[in-house]
C-alpha atoms as a PDB file:
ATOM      1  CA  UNK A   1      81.691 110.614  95.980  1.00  0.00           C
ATOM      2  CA  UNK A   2      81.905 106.872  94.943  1.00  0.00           C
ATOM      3  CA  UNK A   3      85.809 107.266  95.367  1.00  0.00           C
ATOM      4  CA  UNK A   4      85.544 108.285  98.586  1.00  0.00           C
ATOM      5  CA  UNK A   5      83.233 105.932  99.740  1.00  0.00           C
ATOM      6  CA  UNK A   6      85.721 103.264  98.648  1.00  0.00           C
ATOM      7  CA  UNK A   7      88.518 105.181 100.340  1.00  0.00           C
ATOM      8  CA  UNK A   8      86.379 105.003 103.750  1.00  0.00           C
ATOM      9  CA  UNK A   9      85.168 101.410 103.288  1.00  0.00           C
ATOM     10  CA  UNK A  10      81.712 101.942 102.745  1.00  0.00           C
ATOM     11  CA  UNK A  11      80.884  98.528 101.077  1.00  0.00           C
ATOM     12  CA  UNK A  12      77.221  99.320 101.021  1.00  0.00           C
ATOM     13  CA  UNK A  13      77.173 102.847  99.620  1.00  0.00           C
ATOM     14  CA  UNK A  14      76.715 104.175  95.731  1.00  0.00           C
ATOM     15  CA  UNK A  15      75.719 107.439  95.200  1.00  0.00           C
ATOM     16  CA  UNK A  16      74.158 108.414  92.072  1.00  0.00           C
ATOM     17  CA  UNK A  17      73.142 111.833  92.619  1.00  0.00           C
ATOM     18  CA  UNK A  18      74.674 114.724  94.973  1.00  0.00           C
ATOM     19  CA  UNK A  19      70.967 115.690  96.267  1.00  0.00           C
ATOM     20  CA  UNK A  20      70.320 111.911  97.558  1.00  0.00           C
ATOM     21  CA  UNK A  21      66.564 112.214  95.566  1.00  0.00           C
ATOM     22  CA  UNK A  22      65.510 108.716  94.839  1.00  0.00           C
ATOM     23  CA  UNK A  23      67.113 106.702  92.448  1.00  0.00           C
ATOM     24  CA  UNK A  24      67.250 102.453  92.729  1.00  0.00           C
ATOM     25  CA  UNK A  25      71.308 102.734  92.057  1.00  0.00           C
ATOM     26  CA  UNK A  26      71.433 105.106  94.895  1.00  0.00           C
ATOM     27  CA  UNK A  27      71.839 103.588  98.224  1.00  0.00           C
ATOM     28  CA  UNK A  28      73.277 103.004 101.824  1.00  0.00           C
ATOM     29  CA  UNK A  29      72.655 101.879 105.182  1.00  0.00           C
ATOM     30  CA  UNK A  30      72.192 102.982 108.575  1.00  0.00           C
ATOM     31  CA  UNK A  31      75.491 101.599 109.975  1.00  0.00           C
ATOM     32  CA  UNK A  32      77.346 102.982 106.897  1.00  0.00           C
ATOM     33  CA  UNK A  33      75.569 106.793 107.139  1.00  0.00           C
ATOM     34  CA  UNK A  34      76.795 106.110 111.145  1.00  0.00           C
ATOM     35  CA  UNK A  35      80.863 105.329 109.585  1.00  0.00           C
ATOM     36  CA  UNK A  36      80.242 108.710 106.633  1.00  0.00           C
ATOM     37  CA  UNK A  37      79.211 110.655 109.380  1.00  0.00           C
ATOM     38  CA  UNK A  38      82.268 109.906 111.975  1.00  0.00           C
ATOM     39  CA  UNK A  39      84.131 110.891 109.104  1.00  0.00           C
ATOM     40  CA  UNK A  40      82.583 114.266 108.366  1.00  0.00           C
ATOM     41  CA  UNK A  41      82.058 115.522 112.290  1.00  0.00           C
ATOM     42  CA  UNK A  42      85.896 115.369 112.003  1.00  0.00           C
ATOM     43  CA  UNK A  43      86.064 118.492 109.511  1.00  0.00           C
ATOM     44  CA  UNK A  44      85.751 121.297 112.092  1.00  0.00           C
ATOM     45  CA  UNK A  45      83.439 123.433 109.474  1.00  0.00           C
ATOM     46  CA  UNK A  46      81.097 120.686 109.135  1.00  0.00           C
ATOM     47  CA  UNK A  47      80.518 120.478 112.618  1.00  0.00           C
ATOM     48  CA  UNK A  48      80.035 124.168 113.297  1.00  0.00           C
ATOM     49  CA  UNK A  49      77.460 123.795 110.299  1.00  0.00           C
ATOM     50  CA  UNK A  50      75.425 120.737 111.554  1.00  0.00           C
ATOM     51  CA  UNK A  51      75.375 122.315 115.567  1.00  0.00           C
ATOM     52  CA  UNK A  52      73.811 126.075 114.385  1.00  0.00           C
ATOM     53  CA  UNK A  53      70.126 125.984 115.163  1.00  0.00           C
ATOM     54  CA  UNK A  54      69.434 129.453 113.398  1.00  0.00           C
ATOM     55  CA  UNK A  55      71.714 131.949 111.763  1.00  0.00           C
ATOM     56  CA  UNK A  56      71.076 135.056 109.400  1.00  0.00           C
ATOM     57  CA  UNK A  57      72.617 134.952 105.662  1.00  0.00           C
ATOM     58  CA  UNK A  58      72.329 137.901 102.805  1.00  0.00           C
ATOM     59  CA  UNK A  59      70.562 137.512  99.809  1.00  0.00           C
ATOM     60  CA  UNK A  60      70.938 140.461  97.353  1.00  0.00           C
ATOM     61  CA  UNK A  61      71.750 142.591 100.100  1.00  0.00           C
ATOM     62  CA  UNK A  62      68.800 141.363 102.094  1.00  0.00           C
ATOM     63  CA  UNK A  63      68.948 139.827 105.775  1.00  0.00           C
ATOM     64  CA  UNK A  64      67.217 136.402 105.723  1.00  0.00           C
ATOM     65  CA  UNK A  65      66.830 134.314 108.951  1.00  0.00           C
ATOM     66  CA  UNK A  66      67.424 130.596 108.370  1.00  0.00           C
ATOM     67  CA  UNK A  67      66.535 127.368 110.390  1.00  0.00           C
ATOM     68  CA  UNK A  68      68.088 123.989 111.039  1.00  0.00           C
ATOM     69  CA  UNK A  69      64.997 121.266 110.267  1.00  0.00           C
ATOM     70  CA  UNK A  70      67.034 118.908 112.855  1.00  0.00           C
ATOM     71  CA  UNK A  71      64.539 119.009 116.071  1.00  0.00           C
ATOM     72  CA  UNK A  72      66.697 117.158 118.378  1.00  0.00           C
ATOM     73  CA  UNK A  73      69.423 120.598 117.968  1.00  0.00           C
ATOM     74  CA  UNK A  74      68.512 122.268 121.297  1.00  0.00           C
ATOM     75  CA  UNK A  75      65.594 120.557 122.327  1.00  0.00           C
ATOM     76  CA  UNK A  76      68.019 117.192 123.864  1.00  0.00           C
ATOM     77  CA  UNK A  77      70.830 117.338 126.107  1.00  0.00           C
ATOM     78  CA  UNK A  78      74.007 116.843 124.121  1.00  0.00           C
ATOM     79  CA  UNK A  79      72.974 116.243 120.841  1.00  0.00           C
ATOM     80  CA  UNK A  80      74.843 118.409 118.399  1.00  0.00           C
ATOM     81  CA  UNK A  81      74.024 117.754 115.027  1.00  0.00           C
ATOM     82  CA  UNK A  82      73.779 116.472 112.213  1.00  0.00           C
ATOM     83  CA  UNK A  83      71.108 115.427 109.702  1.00  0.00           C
ATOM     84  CA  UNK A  84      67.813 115.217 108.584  1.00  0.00           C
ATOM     85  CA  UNK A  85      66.082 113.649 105.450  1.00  0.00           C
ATOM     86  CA  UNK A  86      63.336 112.775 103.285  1.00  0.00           C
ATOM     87  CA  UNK A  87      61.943 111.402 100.263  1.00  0.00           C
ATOM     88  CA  UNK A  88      58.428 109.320  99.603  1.00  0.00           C
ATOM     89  CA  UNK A  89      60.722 105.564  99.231  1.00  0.00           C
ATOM     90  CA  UNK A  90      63.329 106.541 102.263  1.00  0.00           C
ATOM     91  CA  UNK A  91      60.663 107.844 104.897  1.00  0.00           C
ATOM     92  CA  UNK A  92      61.605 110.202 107.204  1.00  0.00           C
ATOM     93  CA  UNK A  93      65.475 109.985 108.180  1.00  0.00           C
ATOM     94  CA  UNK A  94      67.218 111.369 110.930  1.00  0.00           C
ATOM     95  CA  UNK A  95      71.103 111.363 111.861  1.00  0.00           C
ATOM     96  CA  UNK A  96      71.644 112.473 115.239  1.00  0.00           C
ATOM     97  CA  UNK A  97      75.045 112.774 117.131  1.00  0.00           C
ATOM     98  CA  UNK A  98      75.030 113.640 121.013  1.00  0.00           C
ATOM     99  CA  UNK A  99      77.566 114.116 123.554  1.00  0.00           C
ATOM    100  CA  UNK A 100      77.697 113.371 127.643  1.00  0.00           C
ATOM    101  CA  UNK A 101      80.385 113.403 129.435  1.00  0.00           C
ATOM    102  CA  UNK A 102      82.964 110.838 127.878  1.00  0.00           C
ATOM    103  CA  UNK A 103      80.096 109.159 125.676  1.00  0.00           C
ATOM    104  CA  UNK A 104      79.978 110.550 121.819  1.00  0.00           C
ATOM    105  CA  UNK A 105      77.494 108.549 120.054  1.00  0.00           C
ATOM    106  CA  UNK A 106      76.099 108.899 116.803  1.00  0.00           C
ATOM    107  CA  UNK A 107      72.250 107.580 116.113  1.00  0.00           C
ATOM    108  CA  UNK A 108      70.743 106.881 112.679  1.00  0.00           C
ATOM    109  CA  UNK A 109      66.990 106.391 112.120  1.00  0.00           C
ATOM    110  CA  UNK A 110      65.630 105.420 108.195  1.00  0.00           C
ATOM    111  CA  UNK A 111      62.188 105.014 107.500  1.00  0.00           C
ATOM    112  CA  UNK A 112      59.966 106.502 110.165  1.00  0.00           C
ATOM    113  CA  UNK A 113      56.640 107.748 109.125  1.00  0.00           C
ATOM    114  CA  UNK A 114      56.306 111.011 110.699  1.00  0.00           C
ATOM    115  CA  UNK A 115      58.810 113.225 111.933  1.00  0.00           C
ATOM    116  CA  UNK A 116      57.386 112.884 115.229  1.00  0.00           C
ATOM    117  CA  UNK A 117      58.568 108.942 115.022  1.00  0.00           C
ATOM    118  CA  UNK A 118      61.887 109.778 113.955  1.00  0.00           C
ATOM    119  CA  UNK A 119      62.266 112.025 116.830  1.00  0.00           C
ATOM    120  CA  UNK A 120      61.014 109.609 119.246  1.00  0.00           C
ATOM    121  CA  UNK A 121      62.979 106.763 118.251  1.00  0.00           C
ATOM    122  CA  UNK A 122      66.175 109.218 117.817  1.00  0.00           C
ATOM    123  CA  UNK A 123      65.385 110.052 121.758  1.00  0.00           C
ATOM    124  CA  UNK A 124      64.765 106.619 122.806  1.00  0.00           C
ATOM    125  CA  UNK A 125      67.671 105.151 121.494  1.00  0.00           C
ATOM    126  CA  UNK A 126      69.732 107.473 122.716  1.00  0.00           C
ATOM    127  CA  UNK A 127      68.211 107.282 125.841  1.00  0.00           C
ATOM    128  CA  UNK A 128      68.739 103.517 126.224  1.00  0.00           C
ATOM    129  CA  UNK A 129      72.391 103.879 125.421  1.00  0.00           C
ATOM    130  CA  UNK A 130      73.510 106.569 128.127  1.00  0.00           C
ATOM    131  CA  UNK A 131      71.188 104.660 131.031  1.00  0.00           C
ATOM    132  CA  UNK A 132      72.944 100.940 129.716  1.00  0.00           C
ATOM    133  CA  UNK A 133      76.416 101.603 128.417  1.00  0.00           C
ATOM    134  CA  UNK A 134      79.625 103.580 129.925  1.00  0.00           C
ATOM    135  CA  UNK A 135      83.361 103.779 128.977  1.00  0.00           C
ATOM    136  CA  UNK A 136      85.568 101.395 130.317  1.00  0.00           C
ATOM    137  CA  UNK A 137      89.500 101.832 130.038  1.00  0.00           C
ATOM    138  CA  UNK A 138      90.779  97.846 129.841  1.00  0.00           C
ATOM    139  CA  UNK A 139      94.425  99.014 129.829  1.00  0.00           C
ATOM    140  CA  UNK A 140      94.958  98.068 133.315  1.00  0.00           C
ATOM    141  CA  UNK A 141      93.190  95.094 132.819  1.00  0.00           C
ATOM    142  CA  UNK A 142      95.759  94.800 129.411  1.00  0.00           C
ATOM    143  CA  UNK A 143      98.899  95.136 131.402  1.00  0.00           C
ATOM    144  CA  UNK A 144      97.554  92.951 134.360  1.00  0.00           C
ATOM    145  CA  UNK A 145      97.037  89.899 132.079  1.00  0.00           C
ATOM    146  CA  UNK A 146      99.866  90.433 130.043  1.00  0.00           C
ATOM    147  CA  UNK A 147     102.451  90.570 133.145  1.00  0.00           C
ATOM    148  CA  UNK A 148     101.032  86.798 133.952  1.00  0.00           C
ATOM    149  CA  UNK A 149     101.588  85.834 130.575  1.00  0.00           C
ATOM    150  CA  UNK A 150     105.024  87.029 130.361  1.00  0.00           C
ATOM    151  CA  UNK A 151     105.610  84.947 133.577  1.00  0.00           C
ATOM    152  CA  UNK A 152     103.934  81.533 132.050  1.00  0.00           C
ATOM    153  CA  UNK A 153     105.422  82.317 128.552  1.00  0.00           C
ATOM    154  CA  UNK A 154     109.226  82.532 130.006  1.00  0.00           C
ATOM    155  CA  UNK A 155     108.664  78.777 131.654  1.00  0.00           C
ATOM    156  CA  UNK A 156     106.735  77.315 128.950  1.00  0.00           C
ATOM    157  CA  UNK A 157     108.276  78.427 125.725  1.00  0.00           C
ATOM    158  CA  UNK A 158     110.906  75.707 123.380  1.00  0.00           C
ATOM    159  CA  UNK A 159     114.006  76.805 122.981  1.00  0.00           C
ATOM    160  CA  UNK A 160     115.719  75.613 120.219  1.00  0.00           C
ATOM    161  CA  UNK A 161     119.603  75.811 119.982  1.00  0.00           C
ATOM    162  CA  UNK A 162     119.479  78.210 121.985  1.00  0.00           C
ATOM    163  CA  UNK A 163     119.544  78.835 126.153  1.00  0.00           C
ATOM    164  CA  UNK A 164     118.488  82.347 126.319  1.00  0.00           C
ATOM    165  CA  UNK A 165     114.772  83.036 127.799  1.00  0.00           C
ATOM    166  CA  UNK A 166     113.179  85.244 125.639  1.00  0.00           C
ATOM    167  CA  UNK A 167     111.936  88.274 127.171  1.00  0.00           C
ATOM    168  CA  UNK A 168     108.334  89.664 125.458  1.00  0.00           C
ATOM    169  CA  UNK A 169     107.092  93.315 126.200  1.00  0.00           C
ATOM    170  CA  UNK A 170     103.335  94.313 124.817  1.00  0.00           C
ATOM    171  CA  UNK A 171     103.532  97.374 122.229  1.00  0.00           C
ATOM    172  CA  UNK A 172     102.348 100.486 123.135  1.00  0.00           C
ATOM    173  CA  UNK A 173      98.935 100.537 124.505  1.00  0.00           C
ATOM    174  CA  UNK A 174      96.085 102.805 122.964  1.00  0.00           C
ATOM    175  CA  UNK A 175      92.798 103.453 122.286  1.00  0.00           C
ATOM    176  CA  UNK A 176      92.251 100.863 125.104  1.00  0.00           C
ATOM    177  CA  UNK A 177      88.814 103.080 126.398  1.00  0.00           C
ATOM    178  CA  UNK A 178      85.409 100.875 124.903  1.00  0.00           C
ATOM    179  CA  UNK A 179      81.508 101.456 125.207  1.00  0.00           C
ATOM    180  CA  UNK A 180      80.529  98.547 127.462  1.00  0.00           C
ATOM    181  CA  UNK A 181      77.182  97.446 129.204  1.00  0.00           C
ATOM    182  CA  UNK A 182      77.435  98.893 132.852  1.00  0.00           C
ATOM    183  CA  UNK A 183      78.628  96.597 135.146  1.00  0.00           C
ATOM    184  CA  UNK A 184      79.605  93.922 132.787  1.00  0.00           C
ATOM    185  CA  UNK A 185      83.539  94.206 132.356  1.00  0.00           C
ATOM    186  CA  UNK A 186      83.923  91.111 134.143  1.00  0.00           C
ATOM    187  CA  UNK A 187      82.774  89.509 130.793  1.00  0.00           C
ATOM    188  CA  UNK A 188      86.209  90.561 129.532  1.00  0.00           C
ATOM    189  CA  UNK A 189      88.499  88.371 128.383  1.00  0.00           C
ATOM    190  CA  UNK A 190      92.077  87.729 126.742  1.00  0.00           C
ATOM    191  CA  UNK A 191      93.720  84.983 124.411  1.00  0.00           C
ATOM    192  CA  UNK A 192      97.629  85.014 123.629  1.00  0.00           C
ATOM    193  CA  UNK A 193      99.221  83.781 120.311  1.00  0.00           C
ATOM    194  CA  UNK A 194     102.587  83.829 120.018  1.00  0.00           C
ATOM    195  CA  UNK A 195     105.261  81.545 119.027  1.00  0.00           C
ATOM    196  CA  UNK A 196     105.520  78.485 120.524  1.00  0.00           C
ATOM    197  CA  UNK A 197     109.235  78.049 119.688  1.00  0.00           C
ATOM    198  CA  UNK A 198     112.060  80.552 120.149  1.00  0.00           C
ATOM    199  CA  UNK A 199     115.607  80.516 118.264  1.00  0.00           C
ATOM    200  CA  UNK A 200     118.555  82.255 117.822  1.00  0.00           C
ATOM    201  CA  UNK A 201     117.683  82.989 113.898  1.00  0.00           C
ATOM    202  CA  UNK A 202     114.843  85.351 115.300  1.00  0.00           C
ATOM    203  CA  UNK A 203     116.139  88.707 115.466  1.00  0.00           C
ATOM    204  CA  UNK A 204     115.898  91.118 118.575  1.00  0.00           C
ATOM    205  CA  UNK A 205     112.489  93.038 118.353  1.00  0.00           C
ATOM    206  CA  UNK A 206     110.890  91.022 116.136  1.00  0.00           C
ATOM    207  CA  UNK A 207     107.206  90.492 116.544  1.00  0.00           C
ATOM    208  CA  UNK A 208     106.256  87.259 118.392  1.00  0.00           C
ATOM    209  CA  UNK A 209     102.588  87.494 118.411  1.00  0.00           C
ATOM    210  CA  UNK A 210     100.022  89.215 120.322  1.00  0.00           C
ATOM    211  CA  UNK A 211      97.024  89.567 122.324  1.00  0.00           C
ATOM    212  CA  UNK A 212      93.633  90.101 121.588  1.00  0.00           C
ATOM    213  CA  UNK A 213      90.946  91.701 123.977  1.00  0.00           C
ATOM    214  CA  UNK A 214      87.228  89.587 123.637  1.00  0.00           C
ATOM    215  CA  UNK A 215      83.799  91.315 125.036  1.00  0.00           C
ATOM    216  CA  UNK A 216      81.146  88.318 125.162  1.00  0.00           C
ATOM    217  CA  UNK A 217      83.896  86.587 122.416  1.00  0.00           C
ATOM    218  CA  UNK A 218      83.909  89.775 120.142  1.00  0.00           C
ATOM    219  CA  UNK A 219      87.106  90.994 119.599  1.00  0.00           C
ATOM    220  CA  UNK A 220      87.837  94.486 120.703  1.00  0.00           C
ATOM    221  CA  UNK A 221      91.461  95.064 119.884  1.00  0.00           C
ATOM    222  CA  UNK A 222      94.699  92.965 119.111  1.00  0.00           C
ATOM    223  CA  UNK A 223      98.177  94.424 120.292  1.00  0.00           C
ATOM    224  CA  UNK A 224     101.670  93.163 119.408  1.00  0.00           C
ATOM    225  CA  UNK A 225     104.005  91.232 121.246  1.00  0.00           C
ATOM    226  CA  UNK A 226     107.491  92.341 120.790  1.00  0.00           C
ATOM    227  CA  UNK A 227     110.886  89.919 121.688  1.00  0.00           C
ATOM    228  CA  UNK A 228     112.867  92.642 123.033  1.00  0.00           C
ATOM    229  CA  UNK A 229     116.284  91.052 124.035  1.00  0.00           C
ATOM    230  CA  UNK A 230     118.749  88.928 121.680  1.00  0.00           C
ATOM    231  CA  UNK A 231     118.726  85.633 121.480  1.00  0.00           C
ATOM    232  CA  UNK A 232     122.402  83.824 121.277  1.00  0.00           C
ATOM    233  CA  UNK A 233     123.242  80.677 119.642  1.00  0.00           C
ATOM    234  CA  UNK A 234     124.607  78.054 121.466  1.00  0.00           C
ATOM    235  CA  UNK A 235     128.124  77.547 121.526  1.00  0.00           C
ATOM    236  CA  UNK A 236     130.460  74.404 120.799  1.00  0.00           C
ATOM    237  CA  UNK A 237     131.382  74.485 124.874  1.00  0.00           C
ATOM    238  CA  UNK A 238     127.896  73.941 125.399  1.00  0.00           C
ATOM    239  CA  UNK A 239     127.243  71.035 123.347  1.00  0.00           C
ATOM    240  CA  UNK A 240     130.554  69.659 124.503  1.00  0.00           C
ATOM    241  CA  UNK A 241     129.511  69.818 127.736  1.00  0.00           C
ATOM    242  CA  UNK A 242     126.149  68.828 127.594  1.00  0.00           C
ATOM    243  CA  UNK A 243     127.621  65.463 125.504  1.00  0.00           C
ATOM    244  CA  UNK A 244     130.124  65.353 128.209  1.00  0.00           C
ATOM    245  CA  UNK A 245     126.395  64.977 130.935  1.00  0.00           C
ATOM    246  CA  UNK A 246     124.929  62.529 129.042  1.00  0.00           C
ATOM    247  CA  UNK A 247     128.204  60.451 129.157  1.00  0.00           C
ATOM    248  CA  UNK A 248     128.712  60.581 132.568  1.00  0.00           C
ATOM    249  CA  UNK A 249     124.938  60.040 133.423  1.00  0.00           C
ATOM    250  CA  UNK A 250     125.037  56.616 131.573  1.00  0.00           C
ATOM    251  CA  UNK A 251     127.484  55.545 133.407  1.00  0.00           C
ATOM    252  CA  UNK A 252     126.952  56.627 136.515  1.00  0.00           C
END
């Protein structure tokens, strides 16, 4: 279990025990139950699991009716799963995940005293995110800023030994769809770093730089910026003839 947690990046998670009972070497967080759990609603089987409110198993041949202790299951629209918990030094513990429309989100409560308060707070956070927050896809807004840049980049960029204008083209876009407060994508924002000189040693397609999308100057994303034709050397003819400018310049 450690391995995997290591695997996952869970910085803040060491289990000691597979039951979770209370142990001071035994511990995680709320943000890093949030990351475990994204991982495990992934495994199809796990997910059918943590969504059945009731279902009927055999024991020695006997049918016996079972319950999932998750009171959010059927009771709030959406939520399908996953956890529930307790023991006297973690409090009452709920990990809820619920689904609207294009908004998946998953909740974690530690601590409560009651599993009324769990339930409540589960609700009202949940509540507060699908009234303030919504999908936005920035890849419009990507391509946009990016086809500005390209313009500013080909008439500010150094060439060195070298005439050719370097083209740039933005790798593949994805992923580009983020849980922003409603009406607030005008606090979007782009930076470009790339390289500020361009010669004929850098080979076609090589990777430039790139640009990075900032929500109130968090970054969201960074994607690649690709040089996509060659670049060729000046020749001998050209130096000739630029010495051949100069000359004439001076003495004209």
């Amino acid at each position: 279990m450690n391995q995997k947690a290591q695997t996952l990046n869970l910085t803040h998670t060491h289990f000691v025990t597979p039951h979770g009972l209370d142990d001071e070497n035994h511990y995680t967080t709320a943000y890093e139950l949030a990351l475990l759990t994204d991982y495990a609603l992934k495994n199809d089987k796990f997910k059918e699991i943590v969504a059945t409110k009731t279902t009927t198993i055999s024991i020695n041949g006997n049918p016996r009716t079972i319950s999932n202790t998750n009171e959010l299951l059927g009771n709030f629209p959406g939520v399908y799963g996953v956890k529930t918990g307790f023991t006297f030094n973690a409090g009452r513990c709920l990990v809820s995940s619920c689904k609207r429309n294009d908004m998946d989100i998953i909740v974690v409560v530690l601590g409560a005293d009651t599993k009324n308060q769990r339930t409540k707070d589960s609700m009202q956070i949940l509540n507060y995110i699908y009234e303030n927050f919504e999908y936005v896809n920035t890849t419009n807004y990507l391509e946009e800023n990016f086809a500005t840049y390209q313009e500013y980049y080909a008439s500010h960029v150094s060439l060195y030994k070298t005439t050719t204008i370097p083209k740039i083209e933005l790798a593949k876009i994805e992923n580009a769809s983020f849980p922003l407060k409603k009406n607030s994508a005008h606090l979007l924002t782009t930076k470009f770093y790339t390289l500020h000189t361009i010669s004929s040693h850098l080979p076609q397609n090589s990777k430039i730089g790139c640009m990075t999308l900032y929500y109130q100057n968090k970054i969201l994303c960074s994607i690649d910026i690709y040089l996509t034709n060659e670049i060729k050397q000046n020749s001998w003819h050209y130096y000739f003839e630029k010495i051949l400018r100069e000359y004439k310049s001076n003495f004209s």
